[in-house]
C-alpha atoms as a PDB file:
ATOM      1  CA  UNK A   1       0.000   0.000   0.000  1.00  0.00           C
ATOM      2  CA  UNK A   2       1.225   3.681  -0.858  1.00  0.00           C
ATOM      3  CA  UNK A   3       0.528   6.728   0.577  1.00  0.00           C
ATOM      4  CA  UNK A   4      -0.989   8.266  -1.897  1.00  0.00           C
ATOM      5  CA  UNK A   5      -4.185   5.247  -0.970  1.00  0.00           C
ATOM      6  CA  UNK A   6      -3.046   2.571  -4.115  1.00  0.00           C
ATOM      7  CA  UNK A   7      -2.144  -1.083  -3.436  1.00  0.00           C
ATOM      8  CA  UNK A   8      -0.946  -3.413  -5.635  1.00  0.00           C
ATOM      9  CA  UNK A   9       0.352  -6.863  -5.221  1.00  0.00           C
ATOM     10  CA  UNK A  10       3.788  -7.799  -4.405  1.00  0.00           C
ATOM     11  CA  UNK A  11       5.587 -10.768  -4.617  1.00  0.00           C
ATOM     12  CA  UNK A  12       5.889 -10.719  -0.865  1.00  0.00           C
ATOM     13  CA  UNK A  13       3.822 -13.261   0.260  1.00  0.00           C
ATOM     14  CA  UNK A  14       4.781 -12.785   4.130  1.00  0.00           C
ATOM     15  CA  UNK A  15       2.942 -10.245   6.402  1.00  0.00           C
ATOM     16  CA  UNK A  16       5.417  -9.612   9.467  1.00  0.00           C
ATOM     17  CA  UNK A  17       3.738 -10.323  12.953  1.00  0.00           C
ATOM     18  CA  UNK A  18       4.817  -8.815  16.354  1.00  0.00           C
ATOM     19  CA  UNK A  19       4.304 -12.182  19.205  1.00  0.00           C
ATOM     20  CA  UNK A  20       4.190 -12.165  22.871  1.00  0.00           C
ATOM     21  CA  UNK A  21       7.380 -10.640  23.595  1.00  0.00           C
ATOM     22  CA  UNK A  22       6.743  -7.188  22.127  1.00  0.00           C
ATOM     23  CA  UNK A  23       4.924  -3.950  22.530  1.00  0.00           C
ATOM     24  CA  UNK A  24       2.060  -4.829  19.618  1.00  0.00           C
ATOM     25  CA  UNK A  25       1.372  -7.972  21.369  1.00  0.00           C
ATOM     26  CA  UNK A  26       1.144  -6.706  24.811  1.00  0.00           C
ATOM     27  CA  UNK A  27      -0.482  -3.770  23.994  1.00  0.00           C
ATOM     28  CA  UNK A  28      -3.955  -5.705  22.546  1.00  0.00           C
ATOM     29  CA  UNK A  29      -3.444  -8.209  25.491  1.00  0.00           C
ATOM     30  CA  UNK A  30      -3.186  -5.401  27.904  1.00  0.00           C
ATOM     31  CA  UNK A  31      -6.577  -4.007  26.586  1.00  0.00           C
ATOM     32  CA  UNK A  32      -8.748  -6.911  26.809  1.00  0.00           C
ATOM     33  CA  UNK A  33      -7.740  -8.090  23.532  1.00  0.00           C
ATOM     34  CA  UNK A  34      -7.055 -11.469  21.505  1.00  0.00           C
ATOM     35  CA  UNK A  35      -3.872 -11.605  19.489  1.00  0.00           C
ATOM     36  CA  UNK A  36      -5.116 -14.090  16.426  1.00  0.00           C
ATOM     37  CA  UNK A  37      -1.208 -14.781  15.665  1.00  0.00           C
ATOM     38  CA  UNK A  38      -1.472 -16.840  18.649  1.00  0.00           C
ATOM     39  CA  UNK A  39      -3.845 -19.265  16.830  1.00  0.00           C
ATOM     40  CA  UNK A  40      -1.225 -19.990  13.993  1.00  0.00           C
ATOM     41  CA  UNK A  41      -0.897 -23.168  13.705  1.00  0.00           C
ATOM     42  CA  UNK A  42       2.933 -23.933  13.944  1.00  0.00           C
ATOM     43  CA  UNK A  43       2.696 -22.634  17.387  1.00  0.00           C
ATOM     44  CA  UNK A  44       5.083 -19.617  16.866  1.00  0.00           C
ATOM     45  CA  UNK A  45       7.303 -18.959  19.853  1.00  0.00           C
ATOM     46  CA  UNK A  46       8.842 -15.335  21.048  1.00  0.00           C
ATOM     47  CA  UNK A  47      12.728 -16.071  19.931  1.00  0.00           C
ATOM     48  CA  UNK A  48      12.453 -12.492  18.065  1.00  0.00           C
ATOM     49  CA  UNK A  49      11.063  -9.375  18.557  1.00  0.00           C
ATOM     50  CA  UNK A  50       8.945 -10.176  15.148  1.00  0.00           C
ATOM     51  CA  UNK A  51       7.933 -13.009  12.464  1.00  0.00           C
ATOM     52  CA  UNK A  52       6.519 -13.925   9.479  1.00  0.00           C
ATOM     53  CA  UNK A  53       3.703 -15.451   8.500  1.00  0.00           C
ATOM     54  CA  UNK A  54       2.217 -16.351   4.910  1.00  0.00           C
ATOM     55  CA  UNK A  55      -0.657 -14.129   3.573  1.00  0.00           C
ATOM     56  CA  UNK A  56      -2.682 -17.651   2.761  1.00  0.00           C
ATOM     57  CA  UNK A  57      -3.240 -18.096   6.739  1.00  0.00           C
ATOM     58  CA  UNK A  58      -3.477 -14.842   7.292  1.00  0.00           C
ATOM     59  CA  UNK A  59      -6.554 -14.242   4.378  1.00  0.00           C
ATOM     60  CA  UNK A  60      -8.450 -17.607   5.759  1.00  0.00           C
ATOM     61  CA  UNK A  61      -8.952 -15.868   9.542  1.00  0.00           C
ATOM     62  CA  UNK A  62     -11.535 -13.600  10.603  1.00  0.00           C
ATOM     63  CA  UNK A  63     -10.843 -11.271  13.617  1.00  0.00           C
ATOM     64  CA  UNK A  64     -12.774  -7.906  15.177  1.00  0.00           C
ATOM     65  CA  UNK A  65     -10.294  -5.409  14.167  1.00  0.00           C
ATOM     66  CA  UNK A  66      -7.287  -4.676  12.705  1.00  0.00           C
ATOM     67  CA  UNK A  67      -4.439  -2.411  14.177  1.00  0.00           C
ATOM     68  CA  UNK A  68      -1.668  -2.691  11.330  1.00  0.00           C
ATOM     69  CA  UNK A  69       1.694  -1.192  12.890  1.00  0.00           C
ATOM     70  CA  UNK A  70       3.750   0.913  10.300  1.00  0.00           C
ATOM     71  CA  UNK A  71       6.959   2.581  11.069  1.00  0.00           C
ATOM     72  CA  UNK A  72       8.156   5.852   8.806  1.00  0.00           C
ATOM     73  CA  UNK A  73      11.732   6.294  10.163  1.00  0.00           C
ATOM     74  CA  UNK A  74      13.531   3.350  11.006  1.00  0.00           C
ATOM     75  CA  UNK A  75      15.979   2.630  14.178  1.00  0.00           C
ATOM     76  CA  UNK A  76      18.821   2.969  11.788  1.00  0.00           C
ATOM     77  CA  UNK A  77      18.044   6.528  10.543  1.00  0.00           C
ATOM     78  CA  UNK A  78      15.989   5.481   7.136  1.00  0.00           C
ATOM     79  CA  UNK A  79      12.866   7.032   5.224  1.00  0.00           C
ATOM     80  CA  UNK A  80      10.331   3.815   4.751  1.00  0.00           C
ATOM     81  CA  UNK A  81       8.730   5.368   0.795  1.00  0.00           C
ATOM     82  CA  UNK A  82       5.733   3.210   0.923  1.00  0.00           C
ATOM     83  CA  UNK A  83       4.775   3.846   4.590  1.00  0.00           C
ATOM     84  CA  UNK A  84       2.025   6.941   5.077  1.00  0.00           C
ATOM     85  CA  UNK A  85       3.452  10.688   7.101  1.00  0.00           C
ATOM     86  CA  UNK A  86       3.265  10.234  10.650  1.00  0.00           C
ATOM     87  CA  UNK A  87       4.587  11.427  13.534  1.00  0.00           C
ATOM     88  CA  UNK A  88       5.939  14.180  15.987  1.00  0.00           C
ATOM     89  CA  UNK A  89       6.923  15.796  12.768  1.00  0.00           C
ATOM     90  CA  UNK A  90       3.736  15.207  10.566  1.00  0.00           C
ATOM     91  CA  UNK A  91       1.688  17.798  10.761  1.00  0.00           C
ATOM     92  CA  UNK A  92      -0.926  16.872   8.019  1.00  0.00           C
ATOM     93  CA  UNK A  93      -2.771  13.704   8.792  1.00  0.00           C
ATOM     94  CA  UNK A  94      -4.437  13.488   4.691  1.00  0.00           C
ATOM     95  CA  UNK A  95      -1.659  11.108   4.340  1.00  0.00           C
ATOM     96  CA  UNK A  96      -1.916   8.931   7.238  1.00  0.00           C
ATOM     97  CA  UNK A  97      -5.815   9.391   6.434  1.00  0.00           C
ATOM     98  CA  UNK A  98      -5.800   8.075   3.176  1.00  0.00           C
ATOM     99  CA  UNK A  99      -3.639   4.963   3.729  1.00  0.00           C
ATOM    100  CA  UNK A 100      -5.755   4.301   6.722  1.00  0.00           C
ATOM    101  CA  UNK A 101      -9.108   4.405   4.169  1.00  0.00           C
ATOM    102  CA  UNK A 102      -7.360   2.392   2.013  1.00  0.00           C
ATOM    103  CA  UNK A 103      -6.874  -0.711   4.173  1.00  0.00           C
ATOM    104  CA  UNK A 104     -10.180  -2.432   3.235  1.00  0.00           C
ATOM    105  CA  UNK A 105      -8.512  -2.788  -0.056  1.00  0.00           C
ATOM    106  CA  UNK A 106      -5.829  -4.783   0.850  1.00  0.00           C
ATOM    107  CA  UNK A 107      -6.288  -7.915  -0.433  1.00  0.00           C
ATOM    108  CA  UNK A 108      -5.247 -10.231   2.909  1.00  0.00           C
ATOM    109  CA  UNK A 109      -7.331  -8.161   5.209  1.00  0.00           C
ATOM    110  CA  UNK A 110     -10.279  -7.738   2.975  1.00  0.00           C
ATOM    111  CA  UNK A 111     -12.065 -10.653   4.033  1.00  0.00           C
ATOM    112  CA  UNK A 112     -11.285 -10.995   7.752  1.00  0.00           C
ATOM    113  CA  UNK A 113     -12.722  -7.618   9.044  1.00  0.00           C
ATOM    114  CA  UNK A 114     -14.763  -4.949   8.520  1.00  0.00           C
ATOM    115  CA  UNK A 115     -13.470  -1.757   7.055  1.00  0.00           C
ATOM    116  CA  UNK A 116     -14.095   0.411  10.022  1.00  0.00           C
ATOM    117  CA  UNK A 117     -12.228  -1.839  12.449  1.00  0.00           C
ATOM    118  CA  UNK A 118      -8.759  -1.496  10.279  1.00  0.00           C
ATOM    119  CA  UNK A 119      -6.571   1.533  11.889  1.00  0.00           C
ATOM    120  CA  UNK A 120      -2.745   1.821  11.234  1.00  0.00           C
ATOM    121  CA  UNK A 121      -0.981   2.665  14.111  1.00  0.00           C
ATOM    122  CA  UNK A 122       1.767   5.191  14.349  1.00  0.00           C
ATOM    123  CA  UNK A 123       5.698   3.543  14.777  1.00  0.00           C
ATOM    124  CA  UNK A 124       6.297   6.362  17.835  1.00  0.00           C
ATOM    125  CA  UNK A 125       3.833   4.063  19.760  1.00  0.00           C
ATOM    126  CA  UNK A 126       5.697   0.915  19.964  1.00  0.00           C
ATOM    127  CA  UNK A 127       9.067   2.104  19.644  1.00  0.00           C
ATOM    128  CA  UNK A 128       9.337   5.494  21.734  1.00  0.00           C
ATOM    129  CA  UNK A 129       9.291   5.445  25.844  1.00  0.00           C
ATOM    130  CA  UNK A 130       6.062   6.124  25.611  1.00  0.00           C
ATOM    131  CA  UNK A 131       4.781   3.636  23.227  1.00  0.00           C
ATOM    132  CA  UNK A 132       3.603   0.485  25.214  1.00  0.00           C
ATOM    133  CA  UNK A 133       0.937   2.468  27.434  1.00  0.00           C
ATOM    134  CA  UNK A 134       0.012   4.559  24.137  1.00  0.00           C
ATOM    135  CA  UNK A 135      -0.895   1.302  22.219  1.00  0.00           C
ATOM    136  CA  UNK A 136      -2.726   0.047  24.977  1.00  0.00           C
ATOM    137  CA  UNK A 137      -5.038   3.177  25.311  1.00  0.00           C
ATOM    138  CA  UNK A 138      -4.929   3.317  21.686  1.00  0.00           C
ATOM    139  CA  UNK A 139      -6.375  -0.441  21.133  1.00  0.00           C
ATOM    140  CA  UNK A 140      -8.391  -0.436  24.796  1.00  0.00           C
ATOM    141  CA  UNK A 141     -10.581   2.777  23.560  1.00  0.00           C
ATOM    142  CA  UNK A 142     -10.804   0.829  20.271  1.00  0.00           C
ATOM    143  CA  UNK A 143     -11.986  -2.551  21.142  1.00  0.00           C
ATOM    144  CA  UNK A 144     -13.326  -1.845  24.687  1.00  0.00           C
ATOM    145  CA  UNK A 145     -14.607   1.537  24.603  1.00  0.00           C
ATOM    146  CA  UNK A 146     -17.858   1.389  26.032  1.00  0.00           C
ATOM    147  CA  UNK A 147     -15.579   0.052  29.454  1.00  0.00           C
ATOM    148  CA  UNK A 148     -13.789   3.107  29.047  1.00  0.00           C
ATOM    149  CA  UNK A 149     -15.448   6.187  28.052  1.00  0.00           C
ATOM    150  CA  UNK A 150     -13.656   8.839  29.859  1.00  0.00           C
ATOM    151  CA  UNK A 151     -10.763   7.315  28.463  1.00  0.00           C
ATOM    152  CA  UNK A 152      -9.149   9.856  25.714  1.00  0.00           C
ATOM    153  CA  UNK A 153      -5.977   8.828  24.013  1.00  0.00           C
ATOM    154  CA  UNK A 154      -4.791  12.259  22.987  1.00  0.00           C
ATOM    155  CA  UNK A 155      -5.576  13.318  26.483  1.00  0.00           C
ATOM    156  CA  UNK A 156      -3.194  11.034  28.139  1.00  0.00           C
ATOM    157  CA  UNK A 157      -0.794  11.225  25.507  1.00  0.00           C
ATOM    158  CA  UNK A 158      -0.239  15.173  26.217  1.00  0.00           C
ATOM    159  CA  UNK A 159       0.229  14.803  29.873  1.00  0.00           C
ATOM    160  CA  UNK A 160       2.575  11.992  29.266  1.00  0.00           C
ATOM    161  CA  UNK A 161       4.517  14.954  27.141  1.00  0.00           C
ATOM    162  CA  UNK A 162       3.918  17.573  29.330  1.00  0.00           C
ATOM    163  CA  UNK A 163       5.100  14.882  32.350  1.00  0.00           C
ATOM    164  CA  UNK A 164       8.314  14.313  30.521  1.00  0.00           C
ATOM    165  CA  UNK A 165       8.402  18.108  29.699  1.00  0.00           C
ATOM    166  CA  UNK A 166       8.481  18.805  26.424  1.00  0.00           C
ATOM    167  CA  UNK A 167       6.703  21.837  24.844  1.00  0.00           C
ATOM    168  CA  UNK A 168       4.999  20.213  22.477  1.00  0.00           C
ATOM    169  CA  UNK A 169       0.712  20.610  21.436  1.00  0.00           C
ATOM    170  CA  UNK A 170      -0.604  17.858  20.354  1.00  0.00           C
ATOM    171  CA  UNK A 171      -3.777  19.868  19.028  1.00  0.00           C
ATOM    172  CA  UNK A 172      -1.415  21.844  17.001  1.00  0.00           C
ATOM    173  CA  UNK A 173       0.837  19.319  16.178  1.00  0.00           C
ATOM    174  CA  UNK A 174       1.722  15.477  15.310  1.00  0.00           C
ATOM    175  CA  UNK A 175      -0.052  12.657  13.361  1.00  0.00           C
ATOM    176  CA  UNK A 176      -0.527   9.560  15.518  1.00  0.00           C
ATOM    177  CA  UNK A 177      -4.060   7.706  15.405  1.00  0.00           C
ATOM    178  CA  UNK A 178      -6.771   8.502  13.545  1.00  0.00           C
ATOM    179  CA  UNK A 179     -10.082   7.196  14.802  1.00  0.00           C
ATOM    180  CA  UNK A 180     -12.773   6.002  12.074  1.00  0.00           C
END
């Protein structure tokens, strides 16, 4: 999938999955949530921080929602081209919008869940200090929000920024999860 909202098929036929040992994982379990990867049926174990799994396996589940994790800049300094604007430094979200409307078009998750339960969710909440209780409030206000209503993720994000004391608005500034 591009930014600009096109897919196209690859000859990747892989989709990388995050198991019990990281953020991702945690995150969903944290909020009430079922990991499907832990139905796969070679039993995958945490030895890595990530895996693979084929696209076939993937395409035959069905599951509630879909929280696909993409990453713009990567731990070694790089620019991801295919992966949607996000971030402390994104200031637009059209981009991050657009990819995020275009996940019902991608052909593996088509099937297994409705449109309006795909959301991408923003690299700076798995990999910053702040990103394991992010992606839990992210995915607990998703999946379980009617058990927390008061519960705002932009909210708790800015006083986790204004803890650490940064001056930084998050109503003025940043690209990090868009609701549908």
């Amino acid at each position: 999938m591009d930014p600009d909202g096109t897919t196209k098929e690859t000859a990747t036929k892989e989709l990388r999955c995050f198991l019990s040992n990281t953020v991702c994982w945690q995150a969903v379990k944290l909020a009430g949530g079922y990991n499907i990867i832990d139905d796969h049926p070679s039993g995958m174990k945490p030895t890595t921080s990530s895996t693979y799994t084929d696209l076939e396996w993937i395409s035959q589940q069905t599951y509630d929602y879909v929280f696909l994790h993409c990453t713009k800049y990567t731990g070694g300094g790089l620019m991801s081209p295919i992966v949607p604007d996000h971030g402390y430094l994104c200031d637009d979200p059209a981009e991050y919008r657009k990819a995020q409307d275009t996940l019902s078009n991608v052909t593996v998750l088509r099937n297994g869940c409705e449109p309006e339960n795909m959301y991408l969710t923003p690299g700076d909440f798995m990999n910053g200090a702040s990103g394991g209780l992010m992606s839990a409030i992210m995915v607990a206000t998703v999946i379980n929000a009617d058990l927390f209503p008061d519960l705002d993720l932009m909210v708790e994000f800015q006083k986790y920024i204004n803890l650490m004391g940064f001056d930084y608005d998050l109503s003025k500034h940043g690209t990090f999860f868009l609701a549908n």
